[in-house]
PDB file of N, CA and C in Angstrom:
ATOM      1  N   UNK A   1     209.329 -76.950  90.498  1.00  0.00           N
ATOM      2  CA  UNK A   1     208.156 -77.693  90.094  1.00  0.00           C
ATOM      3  C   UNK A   1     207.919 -78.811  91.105  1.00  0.00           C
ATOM      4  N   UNK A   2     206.881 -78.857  91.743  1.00  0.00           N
ATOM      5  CA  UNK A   2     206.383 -79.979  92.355  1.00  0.00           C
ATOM      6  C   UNK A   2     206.597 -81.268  91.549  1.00  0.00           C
ATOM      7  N   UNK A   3     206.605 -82.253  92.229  1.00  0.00           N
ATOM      8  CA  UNK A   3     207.212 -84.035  91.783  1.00  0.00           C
ATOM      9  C   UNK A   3     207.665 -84.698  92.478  1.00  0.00           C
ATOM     10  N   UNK A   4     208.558 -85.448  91.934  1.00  0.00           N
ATOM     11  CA  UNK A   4     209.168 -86.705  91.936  1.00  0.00           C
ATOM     12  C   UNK A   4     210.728 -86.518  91.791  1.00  0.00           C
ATOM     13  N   UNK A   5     211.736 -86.316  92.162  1.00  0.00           N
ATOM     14  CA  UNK A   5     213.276 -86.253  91.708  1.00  0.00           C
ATOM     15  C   UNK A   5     214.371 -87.180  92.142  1.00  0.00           C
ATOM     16  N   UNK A   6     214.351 -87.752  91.288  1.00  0.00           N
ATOM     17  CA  UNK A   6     215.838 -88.569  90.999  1.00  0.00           C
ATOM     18  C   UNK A   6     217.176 -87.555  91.945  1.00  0.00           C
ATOM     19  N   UNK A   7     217.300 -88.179  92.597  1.00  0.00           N
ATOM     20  CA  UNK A   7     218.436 -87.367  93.237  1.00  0.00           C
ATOM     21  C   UNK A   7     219.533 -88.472  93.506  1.00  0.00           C
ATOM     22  N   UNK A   8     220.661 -87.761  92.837  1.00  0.00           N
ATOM     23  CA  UNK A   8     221.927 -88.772  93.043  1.00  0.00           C
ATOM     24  C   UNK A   8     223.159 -88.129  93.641  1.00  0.00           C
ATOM     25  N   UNK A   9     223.955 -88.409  95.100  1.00  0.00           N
ATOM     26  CA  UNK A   9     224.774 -88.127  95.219  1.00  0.00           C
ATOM     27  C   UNK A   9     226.339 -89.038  95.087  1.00  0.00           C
ATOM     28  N   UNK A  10     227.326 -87.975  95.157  1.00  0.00           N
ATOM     29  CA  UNK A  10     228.645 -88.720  94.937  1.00  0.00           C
ATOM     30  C   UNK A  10     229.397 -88.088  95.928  1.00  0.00           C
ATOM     31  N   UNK A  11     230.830 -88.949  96.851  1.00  0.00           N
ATOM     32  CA  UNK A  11     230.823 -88.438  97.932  1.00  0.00           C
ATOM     33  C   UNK A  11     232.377 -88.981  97.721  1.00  0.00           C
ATOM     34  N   UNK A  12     233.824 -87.805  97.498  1.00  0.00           N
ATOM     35  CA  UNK A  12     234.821 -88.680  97.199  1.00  0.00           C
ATOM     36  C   UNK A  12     235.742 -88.188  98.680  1.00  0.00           C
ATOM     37  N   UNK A  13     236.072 -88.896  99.686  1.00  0.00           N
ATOM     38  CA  UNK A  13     237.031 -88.213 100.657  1.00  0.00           C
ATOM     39  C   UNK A  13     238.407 -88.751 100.579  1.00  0.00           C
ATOM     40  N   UNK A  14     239.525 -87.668 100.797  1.00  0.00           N
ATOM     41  CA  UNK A  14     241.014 -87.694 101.295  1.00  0.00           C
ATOM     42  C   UNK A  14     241.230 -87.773 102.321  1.00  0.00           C
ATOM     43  N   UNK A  15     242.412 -88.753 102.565  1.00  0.00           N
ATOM     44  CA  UNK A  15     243.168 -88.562 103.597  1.00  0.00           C
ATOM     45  C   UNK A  15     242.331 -89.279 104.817  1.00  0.00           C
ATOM     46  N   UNK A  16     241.213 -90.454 104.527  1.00  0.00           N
ATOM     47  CA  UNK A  16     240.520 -91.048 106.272  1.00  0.00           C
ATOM     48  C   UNK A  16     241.945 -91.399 106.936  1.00  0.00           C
ATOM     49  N   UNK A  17     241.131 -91.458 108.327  1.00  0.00           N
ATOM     50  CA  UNK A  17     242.290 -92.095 109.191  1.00  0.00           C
ATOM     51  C   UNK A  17     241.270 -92.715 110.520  1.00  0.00           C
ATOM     52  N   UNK A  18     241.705 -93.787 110.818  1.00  0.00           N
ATOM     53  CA  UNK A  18     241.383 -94.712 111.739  1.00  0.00           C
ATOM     54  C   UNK A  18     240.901 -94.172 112.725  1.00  0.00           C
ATOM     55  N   UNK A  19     241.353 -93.412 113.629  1.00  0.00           N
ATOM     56  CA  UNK A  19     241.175 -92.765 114.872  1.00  0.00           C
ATOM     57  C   UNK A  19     240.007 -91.597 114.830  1.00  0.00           C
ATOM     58  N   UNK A  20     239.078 -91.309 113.640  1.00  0.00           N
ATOM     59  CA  UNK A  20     238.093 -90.985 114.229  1.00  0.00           C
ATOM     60  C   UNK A  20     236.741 -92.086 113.531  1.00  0.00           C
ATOM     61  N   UNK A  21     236.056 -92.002 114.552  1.00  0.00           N
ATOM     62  CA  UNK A  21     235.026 -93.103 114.407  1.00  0.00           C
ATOM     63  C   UNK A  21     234.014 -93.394 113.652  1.00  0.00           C
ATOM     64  N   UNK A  22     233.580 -92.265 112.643  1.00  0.00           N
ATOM     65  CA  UNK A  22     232.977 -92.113 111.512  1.00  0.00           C
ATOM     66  C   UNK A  22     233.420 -91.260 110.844  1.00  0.00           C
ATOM     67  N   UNK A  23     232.755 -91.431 109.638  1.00  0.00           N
ATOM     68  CA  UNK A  23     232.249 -90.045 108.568  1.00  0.00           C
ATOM     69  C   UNK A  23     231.249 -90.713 108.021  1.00  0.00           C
ATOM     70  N   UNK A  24     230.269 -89.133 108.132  1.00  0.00           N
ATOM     71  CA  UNK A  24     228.962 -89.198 107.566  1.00  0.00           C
ATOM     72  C   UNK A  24     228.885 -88.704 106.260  1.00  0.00           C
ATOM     73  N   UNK A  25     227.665 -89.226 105.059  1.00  0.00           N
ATOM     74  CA  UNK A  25     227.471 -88.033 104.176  1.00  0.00           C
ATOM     75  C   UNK A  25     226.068 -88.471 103.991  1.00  0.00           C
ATOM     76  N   UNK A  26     225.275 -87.334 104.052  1.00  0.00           N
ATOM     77  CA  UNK A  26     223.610 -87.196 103.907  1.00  0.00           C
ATOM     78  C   UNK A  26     222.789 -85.910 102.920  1.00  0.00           C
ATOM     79  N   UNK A  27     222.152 -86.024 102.347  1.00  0.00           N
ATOM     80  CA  UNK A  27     221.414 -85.310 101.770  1.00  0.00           C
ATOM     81  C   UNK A  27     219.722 -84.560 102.723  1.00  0.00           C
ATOM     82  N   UNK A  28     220.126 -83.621 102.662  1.00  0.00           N
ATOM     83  CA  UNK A  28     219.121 -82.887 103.053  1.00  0.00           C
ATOM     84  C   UNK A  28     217.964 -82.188 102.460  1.00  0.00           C
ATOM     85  N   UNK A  29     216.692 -82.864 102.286  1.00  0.00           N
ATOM     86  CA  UNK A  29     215.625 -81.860 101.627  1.00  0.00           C
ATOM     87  C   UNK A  29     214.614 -81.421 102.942  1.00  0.00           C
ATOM     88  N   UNK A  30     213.856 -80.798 102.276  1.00  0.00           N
ATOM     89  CA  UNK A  30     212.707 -80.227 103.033  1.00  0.00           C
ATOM     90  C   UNK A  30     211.758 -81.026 103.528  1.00  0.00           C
ATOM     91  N   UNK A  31     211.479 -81.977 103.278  1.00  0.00           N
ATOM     92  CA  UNK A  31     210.615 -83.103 103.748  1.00  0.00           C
ATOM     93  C   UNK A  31     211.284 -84.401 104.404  1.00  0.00           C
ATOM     94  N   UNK A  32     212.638 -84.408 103.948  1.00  0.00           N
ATOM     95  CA  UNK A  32     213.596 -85.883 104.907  1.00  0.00           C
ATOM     96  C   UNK A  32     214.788 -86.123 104.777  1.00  0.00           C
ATOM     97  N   UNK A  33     215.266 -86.525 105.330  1.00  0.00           N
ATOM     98  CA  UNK A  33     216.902 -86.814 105.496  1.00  0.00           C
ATOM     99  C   UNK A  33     217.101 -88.076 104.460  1.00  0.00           C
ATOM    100  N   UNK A  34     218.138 -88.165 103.740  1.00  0.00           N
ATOM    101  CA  UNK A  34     218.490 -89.875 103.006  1.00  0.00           C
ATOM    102  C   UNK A  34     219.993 -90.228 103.793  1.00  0.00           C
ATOM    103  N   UNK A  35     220.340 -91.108 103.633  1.00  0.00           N
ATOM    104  CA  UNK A  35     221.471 -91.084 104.042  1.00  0.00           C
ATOM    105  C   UNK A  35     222.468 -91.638 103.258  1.00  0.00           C
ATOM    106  N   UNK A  36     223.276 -91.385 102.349  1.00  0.00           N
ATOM    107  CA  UNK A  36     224.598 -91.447 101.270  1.00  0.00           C
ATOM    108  C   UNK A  36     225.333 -92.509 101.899  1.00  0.00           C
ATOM    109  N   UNK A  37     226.124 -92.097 103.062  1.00  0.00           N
ATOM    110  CA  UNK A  37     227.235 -93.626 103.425  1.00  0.00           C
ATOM    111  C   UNK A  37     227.143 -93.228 104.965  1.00  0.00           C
ATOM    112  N   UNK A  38     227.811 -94.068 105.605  1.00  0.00           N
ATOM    113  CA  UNK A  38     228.382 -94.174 106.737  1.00  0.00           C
ATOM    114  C   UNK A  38     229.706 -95.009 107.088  1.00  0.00           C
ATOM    115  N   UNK A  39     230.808 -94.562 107.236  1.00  0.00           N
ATOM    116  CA  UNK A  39     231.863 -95.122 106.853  1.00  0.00           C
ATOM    117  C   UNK A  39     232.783 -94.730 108.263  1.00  0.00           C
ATOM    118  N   UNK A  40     233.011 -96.638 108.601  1.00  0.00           N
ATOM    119  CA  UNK A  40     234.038 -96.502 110.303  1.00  0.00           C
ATOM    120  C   UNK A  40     235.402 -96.940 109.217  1.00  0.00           C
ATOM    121  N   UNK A  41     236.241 -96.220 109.438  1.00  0.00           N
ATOM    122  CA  UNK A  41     237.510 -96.421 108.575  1.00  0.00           C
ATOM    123  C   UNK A  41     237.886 -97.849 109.710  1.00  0.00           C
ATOM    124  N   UNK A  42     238.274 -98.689 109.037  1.00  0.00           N
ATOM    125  CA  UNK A  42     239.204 -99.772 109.760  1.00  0.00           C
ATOM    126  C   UNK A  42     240.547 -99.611 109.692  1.00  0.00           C
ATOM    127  N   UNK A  43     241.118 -98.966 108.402  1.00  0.00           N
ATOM    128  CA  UNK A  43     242.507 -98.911 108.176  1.00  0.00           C
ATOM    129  C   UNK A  43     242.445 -97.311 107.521  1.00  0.00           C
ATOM    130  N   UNK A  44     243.420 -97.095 107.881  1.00  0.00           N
ATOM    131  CA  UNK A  44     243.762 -95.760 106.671  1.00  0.00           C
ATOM    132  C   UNK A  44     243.524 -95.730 105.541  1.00  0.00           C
ATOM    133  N   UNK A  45     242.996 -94.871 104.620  1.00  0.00           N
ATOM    134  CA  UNK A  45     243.287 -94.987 103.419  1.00  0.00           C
ATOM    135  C   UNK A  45     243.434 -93.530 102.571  1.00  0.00           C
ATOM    136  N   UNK A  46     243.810 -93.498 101.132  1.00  0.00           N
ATOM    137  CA  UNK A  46     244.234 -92.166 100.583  1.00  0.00           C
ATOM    138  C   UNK A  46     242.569 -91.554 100.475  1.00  0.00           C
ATOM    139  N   UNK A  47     242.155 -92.496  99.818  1.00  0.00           N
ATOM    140  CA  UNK A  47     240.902 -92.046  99.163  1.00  0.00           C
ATOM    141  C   UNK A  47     239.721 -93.082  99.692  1.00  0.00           C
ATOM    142  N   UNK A  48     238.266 -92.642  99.623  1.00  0.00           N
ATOM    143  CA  UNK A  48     237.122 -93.671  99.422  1.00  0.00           C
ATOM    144  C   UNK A  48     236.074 -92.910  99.208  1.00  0.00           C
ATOM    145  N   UNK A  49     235.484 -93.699  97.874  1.00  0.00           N
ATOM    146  CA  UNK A  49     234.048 -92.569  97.406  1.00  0.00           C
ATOM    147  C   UNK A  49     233.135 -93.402  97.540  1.00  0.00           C
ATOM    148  N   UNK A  50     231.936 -93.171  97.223  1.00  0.00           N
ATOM    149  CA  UNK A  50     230.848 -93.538  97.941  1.00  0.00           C
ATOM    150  C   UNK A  50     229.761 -92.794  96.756  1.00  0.00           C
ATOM    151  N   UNK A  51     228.567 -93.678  96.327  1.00  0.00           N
ATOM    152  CA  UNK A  51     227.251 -92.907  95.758  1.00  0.00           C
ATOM    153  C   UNK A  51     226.088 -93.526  96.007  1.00  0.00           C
ATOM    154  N   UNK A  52     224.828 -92.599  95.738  1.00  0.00           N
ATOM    155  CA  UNK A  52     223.540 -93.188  96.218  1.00  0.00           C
ATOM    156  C   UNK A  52     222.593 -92.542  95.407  1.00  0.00           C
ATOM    157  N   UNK A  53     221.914 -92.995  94.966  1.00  0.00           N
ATOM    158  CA  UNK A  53     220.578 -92.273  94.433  1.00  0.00           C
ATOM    159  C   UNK A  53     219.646 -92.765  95.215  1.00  0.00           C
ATOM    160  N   UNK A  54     218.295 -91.598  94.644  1.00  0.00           N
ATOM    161  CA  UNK A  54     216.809 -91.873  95.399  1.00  0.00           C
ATOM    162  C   UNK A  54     216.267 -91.118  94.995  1.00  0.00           C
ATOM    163  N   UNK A  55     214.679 -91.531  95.527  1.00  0.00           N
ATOM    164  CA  UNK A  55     213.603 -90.605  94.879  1.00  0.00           C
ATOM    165  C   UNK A  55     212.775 -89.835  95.975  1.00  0.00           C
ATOM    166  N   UNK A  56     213.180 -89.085  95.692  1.00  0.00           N
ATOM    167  CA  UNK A  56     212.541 -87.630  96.774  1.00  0.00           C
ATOM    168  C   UNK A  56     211.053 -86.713  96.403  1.00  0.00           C
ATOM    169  N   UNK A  57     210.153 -86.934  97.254  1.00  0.00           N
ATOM    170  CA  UNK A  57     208.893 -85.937  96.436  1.00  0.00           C
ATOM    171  C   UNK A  57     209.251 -84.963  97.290  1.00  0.00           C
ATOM    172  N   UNK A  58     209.173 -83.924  95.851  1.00  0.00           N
ATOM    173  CA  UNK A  58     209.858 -82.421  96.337  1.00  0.00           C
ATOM    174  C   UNK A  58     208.647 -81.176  95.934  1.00  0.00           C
ATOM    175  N   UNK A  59     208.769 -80.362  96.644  1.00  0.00           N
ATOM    176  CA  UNK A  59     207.590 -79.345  96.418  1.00  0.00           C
ATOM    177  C   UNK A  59     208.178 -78.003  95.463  1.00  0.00           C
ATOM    178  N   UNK A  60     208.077 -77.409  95.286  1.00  0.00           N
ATOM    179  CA  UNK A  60     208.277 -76.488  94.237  1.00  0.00           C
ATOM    180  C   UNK A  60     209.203 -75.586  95.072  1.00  0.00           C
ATOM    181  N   UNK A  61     209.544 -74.602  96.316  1.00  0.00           N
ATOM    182  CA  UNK A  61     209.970 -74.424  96.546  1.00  0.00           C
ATOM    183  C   UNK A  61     211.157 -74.956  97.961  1.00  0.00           C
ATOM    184  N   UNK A  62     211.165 -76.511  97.648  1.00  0.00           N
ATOM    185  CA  UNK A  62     212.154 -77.622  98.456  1.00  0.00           C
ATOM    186  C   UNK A  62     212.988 -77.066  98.017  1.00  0.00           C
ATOM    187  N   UNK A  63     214.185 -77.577  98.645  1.00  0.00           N
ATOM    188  CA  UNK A  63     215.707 -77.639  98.483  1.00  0.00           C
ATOM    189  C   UNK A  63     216.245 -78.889  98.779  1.00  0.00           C
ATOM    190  N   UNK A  64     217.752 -79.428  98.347  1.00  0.00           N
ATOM    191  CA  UNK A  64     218.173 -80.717  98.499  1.00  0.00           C
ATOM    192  C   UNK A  64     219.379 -80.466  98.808  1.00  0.00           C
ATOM    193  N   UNK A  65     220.362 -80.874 100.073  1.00  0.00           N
ATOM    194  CA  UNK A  65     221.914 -80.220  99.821  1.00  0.00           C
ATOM    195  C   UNK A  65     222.534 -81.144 100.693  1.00  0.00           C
ATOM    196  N   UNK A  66     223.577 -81.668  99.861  1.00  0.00           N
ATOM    197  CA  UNK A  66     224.546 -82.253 100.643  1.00  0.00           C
ATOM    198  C   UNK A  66     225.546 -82.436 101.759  1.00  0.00           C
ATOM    199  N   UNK A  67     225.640 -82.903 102.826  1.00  0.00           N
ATOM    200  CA  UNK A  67     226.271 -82.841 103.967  1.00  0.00           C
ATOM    201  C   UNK A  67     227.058 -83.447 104.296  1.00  0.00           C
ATOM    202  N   UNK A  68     228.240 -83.021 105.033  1.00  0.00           N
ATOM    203  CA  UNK A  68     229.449 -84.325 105.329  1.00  0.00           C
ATOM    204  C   UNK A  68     229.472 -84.177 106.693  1.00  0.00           C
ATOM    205  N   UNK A  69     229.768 -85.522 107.734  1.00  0.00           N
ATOM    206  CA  UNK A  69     230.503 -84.599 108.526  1.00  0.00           C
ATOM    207  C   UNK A  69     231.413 -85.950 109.236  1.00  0.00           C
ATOM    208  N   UNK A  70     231.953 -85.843 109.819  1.00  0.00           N
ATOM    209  CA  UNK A  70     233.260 -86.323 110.475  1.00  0.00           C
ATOM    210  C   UNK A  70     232.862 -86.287 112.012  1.00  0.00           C
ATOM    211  N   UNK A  71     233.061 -87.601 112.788  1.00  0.00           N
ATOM    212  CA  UNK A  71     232.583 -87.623 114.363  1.00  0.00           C
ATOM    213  C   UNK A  71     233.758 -86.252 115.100  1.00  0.00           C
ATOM    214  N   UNK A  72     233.740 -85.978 115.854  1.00  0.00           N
ATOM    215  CA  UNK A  72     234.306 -85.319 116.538  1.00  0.00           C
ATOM    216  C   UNK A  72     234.562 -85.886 118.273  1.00  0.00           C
ATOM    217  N   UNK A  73     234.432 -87.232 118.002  1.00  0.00           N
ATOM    218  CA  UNK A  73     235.063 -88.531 119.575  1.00  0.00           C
ATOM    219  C   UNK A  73     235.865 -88.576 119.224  1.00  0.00           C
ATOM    220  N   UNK A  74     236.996 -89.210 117.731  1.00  0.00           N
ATOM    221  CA  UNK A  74     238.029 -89.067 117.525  1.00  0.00           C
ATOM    222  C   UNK A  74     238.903 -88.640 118.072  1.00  0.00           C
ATOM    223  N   UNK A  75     240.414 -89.149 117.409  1.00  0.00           N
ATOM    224  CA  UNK A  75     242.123 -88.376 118.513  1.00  0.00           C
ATOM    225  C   UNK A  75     242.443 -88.071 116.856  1.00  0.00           C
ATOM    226  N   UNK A  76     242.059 -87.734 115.633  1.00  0.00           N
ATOM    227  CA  UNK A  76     242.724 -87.747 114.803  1.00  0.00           C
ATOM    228  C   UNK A  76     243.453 -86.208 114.491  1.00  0.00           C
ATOM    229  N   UNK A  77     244.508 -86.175 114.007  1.00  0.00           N
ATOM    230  CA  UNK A  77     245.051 -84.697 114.106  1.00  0.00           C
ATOM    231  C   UNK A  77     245.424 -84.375 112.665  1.00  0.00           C
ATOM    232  N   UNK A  78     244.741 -85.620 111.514  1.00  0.00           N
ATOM    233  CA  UNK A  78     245.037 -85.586 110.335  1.00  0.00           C
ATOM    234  C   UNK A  78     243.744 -84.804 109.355  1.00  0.00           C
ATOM    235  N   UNK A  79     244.438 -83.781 108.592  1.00  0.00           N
ATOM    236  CA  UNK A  79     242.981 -83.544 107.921  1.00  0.00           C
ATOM    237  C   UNK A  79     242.341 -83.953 106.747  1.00  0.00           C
ATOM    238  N   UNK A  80     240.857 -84.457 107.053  1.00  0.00           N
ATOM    239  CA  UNK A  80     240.170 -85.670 106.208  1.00  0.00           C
ATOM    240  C   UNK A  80     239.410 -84.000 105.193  1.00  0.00           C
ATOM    241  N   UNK A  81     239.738 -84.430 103.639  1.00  0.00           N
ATOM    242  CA  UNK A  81     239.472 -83.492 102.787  1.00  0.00           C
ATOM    243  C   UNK A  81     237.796 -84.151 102.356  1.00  0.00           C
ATOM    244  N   UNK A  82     237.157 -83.461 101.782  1.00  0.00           N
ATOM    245  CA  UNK A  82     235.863 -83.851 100.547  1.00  0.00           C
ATOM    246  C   UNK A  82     236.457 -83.183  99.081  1.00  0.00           C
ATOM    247  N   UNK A  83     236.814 -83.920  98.131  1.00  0.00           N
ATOM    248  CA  UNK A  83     237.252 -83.203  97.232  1.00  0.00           C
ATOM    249  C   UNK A  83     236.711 -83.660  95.800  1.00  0.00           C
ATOM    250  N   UNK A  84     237.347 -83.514  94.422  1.00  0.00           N
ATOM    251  CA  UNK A  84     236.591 -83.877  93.413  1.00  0.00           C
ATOM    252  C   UNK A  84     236.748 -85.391  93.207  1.00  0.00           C
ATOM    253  N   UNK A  85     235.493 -85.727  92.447  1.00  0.00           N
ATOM    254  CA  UNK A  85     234.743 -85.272  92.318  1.00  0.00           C
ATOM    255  C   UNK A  85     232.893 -85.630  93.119  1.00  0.00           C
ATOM    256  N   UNK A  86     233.033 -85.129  94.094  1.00  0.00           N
ATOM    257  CA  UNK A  86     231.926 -85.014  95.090  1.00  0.00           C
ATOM    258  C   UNK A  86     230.925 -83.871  94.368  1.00  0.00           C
ATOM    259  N   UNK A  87     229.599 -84.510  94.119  1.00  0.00           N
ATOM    260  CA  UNK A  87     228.785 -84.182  93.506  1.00  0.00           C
ATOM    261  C   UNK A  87     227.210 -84.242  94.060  1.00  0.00           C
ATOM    262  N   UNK A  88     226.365 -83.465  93.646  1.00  0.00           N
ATOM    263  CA  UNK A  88     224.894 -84.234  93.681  1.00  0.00           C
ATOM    264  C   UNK A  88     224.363 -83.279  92.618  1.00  0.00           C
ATOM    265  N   UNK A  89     223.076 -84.498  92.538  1.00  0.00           N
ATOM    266  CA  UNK A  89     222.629 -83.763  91.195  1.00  0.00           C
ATOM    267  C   UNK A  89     221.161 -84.382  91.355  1.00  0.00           C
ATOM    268  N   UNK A  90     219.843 -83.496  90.499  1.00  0.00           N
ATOM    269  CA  UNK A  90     218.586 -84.079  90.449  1.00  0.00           C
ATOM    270  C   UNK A  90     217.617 -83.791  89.375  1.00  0.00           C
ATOM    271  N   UNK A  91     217.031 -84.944  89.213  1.00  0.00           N
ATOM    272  CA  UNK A  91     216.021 -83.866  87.705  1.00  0.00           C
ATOM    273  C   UNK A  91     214.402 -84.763  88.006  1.00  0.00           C
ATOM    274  N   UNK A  92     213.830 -83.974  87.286  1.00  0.00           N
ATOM    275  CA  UNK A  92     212.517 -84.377  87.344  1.00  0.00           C
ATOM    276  C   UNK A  92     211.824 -85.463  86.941  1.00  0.00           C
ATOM    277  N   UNK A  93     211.430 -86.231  87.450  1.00  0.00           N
ATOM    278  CA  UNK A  93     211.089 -87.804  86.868  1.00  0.00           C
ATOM    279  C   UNK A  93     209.153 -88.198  86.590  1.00  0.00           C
ATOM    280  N   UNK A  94     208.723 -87.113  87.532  1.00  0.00           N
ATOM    281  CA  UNK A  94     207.390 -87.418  87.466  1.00  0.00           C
ATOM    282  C   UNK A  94     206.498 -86.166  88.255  1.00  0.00           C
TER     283      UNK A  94
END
């Protein structure tokens, strides 16, 4: 259905590590990019989640999908997980 959608993402990652220089997480529709977080780890850590909502005008046959990604300048040899509970979700508002 053509509108208006509330779109909310949730973004939980394992295992950052210092040595690479970002991680991204963005939502992708058919009409624009949003952008969820951007996160330069300063220190290690086990875990860090992250959420965002917004309002997206979406056309009837749009799509919306979530993206991660991790710089690849980095020396890190550790592997950074996306795990639960990393989510997105959207409903119709108008």
């Amino acid at each position: 259905v053509t509108g208006s959608y509330m779109i909310t993402a949730q973004v939980r990652w394992a295992q950052l590590v210092t040595s690479y220089d970002y991680y991204m997480a963005f939502v992708v529709t058919s009409n624009r990019n949003y952008e969820v977080m951007m996160f330069d780890p300063e220190a290690a850590t086990s875990y860090y989640g992250v959420g965002s909502a917004f309002v997206a005008d979406m056309d009837a046959a749009d799509t919306a999908t979530l993206k991660v990604f991790i710089s690849s300048t980095g020396s890190g040899n550790t592997n950074s997980d996306v795990g639960t509970p990393t989510k997105l979700s959207g409903y119709l508002i108008g």
